[in-house]
Protein backbone atom coordinates (compact mmCIF):
# COMPACT_ATOMS: atom_id res chain seq x y z
CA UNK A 1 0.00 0.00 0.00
CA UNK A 2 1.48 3.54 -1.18
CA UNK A 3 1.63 6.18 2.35
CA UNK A 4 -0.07 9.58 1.72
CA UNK A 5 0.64 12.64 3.49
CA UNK A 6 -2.68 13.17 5.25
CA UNK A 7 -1.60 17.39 5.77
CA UNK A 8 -2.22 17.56 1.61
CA UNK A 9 -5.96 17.77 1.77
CA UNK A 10 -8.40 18.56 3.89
CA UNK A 11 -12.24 18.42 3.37
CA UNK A 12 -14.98 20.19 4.50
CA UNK A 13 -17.78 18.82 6.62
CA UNK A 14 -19.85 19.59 4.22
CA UNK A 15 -17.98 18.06 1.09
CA UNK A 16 -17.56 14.80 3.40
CA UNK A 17 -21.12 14.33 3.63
CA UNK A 18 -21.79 14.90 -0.44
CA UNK A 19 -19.64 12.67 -1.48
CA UNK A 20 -20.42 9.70 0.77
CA UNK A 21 -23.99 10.01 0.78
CA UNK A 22 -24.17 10.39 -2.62
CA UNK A 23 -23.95 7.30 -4.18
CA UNK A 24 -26.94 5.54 -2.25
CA UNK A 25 -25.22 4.70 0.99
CA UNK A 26 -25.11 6.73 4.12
CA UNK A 27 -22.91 8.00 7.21
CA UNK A 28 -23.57 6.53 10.68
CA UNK A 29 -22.79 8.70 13.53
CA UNK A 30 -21.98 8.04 16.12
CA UNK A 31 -21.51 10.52 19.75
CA UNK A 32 -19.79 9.44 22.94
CA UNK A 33 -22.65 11.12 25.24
CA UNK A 34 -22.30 9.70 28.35
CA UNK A 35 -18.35 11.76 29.01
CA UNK A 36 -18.67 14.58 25.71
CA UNK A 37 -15.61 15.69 27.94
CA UNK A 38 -13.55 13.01 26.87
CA UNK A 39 -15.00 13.82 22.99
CA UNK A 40 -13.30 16.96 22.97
CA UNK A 41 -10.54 16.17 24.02
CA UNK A 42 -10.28 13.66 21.74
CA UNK A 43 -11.10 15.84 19.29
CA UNK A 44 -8.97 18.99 20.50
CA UNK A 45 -6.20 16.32 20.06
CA UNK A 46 -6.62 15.26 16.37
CA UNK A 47 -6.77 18.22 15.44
CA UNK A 48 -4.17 20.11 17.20
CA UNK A 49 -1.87 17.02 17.85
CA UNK A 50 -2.28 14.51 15.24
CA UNK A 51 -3.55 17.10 11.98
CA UNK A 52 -1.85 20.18 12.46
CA UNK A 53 1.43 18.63 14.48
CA UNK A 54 2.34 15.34 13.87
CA UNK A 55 0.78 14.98 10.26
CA UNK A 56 1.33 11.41 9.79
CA UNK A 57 1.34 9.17 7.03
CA UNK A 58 -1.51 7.50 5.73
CA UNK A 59 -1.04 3.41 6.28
CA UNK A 60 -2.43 0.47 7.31
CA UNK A 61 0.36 -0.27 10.00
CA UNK A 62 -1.09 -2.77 12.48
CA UNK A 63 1.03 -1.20 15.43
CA UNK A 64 -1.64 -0.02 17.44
CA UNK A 65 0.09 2.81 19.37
CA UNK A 66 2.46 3.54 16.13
CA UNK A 67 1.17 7.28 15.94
CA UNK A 68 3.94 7.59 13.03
CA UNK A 69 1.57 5.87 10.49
CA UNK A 70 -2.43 5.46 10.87
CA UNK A 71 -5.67 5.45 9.14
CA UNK A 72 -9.21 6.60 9.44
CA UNK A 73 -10.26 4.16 12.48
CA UNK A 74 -7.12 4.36 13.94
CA UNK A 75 -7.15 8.07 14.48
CA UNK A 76 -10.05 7.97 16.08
CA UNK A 77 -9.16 5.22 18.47
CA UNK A 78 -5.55 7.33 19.01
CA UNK A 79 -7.39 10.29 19.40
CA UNK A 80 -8.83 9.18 22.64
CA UNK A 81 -5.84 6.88 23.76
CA UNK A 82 -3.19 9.93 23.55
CA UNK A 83 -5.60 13.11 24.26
CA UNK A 84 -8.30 12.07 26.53
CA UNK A 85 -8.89 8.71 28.46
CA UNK A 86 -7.21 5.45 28.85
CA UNK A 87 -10.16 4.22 30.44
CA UNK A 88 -12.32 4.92 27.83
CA UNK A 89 -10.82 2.27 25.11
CA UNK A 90 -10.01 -1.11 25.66
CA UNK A 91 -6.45 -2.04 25.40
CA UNK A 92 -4.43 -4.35 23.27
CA UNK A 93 -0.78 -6.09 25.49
CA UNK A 94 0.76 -7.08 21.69
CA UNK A 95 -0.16 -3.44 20.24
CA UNK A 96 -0.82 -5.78 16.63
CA UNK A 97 -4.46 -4.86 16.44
CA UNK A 98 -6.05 -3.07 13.04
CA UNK A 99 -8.84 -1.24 14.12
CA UNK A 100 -11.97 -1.61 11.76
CA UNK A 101 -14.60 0.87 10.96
CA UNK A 102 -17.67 -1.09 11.32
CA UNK A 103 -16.04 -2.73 15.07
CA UNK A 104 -14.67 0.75 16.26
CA UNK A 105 -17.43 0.87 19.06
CA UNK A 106 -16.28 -2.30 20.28
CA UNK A 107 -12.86 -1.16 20.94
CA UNK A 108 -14.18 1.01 23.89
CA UNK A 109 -14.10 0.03 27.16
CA UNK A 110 -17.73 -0.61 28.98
CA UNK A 111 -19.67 2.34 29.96
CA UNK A 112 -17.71 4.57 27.05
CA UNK A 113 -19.27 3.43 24.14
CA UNK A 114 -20.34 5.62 21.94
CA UNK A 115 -24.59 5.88 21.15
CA UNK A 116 -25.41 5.23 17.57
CA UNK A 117 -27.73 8.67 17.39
CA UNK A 118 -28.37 8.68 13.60
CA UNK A 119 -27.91 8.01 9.93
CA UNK A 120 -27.46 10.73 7.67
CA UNK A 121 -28.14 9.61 3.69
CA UNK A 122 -28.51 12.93 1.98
C-alpha cells in the first residue's frame, strides 16, 4: 500500500457528507454522550496534535500505538488513547491490532461506548 501525506488535503464537513452520501449509501454517527468531555478532548487532540502537528502518514500499519503511520479508524481510536482517556478504550498487550470501521465501538471500554444517534443519507 502507497503512504499519503494526510496534511495535503483537507475536506470540509460539508464536502464529506456529499460525497459519501451520494452514491446511495449513508454516514452513521456516532456521539460518545455519556463523558462529551472526553469527545473533545479527543477531538482537540486530532486536530491540534495529530492534523496540524504530527501529520502522519496515511497506512495500514497494524502497530496499534504507532502514531507515526495510521488510518481513518485508527485516528479515532488514538485520538482518545493519547488526548483524553485510557479508560475509555479497551487495550491491546501485543499493540498488533487493526482497528476496523464497522467494530470501532467495540474497541471502547464498557460504559464509554459511543450511542449510535443517527444516519445521515442525503
Amino acid at each position: 500500500m502507497s503512504e499519503m501525506n494526510l496534511g495535503t488535503q483537507q475536506w470540509t464537513k460539508k464536502r464529506f457528507f456529499d460525497y459519501y452520501t451520494s452514491r446511495g449509501s449513508y454516514i452513521e454517527v456516532y456521539r460518545m454522550t455519556s463523558h462529551p468531555e472526553y469527545a473533545k478532548e479527543a477531538a482537540q487532540y486530532a486536530y491540534n496534535d495529530m492534523y496540524k502537528t504530527d501529520r502522519p502518514v496515511y497506512n495500514l500499519e497494524p502497530w496499534l500505538y504507532q502514531k507515526e503511520k495510521s488510518y481513518c479508524s485508527k485516528y479515532v481510536y488514538l485520538a482518545y488513547w493519547f488526548g483524553a482517556a485510557h479508560a475509555a478504550l479497551k487495550r491491546f498487550i501485543t499493540g498488533f491490532h487493526y482497528i476496523m470501521p464497522h467494530h470501532l465501538i467495540y474497541d471502547f471500554s464498557s460504559g464509554y461506548s459511543p450511542a449510535d444517534i443517527y444516519k445521515v443519507t442525503e
